[in-house]
Protein backbone atom coordinates (compact mmCIF):
# COMPACT_ATOMS: atom_id res chain seq x y z
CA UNK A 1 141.68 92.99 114.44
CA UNK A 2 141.62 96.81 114.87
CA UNK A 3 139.14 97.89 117.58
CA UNK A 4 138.42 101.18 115.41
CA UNK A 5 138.18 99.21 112.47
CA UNK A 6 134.35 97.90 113.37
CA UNK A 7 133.19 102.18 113.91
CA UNK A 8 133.66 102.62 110.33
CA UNK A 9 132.06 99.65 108.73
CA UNK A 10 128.83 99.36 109.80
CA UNK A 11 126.53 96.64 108.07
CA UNK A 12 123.45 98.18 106.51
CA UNK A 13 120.63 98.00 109.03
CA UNK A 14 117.72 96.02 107.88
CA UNK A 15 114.14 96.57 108.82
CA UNK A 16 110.77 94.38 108.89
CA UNK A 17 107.77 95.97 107.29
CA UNK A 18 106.25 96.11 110.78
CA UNK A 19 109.82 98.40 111.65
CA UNK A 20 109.74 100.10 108.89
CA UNK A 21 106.39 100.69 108.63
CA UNK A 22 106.74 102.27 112.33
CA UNK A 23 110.01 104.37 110.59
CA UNK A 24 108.54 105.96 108.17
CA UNK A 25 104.44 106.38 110.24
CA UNK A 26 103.17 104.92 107.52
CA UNK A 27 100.89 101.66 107.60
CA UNK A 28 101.53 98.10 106.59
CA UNK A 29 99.14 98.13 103.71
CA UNK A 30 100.67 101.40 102.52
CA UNK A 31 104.00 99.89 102.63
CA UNK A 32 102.58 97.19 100.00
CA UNK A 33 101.01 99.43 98.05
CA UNK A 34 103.65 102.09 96.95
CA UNK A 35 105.57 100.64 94.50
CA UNK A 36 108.16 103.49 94.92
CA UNK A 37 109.45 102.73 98.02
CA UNK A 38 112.43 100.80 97.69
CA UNK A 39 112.22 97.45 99.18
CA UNK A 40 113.78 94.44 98.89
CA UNK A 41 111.75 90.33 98.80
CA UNK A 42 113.54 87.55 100.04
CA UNK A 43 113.94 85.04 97.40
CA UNK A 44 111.39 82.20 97.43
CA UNK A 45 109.10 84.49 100.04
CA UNK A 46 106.35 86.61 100.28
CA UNK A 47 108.34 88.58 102.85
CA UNK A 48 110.01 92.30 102.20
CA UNK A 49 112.70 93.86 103.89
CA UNK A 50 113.74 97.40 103.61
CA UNK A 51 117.21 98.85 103.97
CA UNK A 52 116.97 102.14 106.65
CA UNK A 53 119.50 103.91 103.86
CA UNK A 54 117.57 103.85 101.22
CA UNK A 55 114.35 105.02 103.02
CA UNK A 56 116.72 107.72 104.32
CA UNK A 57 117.35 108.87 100.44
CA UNK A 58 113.84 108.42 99.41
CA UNK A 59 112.41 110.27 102.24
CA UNK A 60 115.12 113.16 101.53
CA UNK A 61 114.74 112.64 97.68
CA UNK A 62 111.08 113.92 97.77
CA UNK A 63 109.98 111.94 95.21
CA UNK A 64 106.50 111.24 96.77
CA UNK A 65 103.32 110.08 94.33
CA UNK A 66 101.51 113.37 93.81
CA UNK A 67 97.91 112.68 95.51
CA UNK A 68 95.03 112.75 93.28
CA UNK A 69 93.26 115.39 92.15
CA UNK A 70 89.39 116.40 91.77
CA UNK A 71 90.07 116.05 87.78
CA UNK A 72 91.75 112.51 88.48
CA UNK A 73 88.85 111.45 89.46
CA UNK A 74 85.68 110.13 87.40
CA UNK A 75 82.06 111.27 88.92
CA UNK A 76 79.08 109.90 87.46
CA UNK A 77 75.79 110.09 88.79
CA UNK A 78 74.14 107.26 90.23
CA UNK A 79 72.18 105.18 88.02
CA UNK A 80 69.04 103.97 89.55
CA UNK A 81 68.25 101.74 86.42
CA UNK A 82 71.40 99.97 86.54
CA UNK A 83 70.81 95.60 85.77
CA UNK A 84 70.61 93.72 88.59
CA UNK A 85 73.87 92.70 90.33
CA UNK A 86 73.99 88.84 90.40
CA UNK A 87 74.06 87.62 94.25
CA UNK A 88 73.98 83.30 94.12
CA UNK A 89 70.89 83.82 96.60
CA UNK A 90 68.12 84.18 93.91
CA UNK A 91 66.08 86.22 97.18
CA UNK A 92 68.59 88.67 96.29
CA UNK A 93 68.74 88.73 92.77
């Protein structure tokens, strides 16, 4: 075995979403939600794991959701004659 043989082939490093999540100063729950941060599920698993790479080329890529805007989003006015909301307490119905 050459001893400068292990410098240039690193394995990828693989993060948690609690590691990642800490990487990038983002949250868990955000880390769920954007679908456009590559990730990768462990087969038979609810679990993700993310490769520090490829969060490395999507930070750099800038291809970030654009945030909403004020004509994104629907105002209405509050209707005060709105049907009652069923509640299984009839006390509350």
């Amino acid at each position: 075995m050459i001893p400068g043989a292990a410098q240039n082939h690193t394995a990828p490093e693989i993060m948690t979403l609690a590691e990642a999540a800490a990487y990038l100063r983002l949250s868990k729950s955000t880390l769920y939600q954007r679908k456009d941060i590559p990730r990768h599920r462990i087969p038979k698993s609810r679990e993700v794991r993310f490769l520090k790479e490829e969060l490395l080329a999507w930070l750099r890529s800038g291809h970030v959701a654009p945030a909403p805007t004020d004509s994104d989003v629907l105002t209405l006015p509050l209707d005060r004659t709105a049907a009652a909301v069923y509640h299984r307490n009839p006390r509350y119905r």
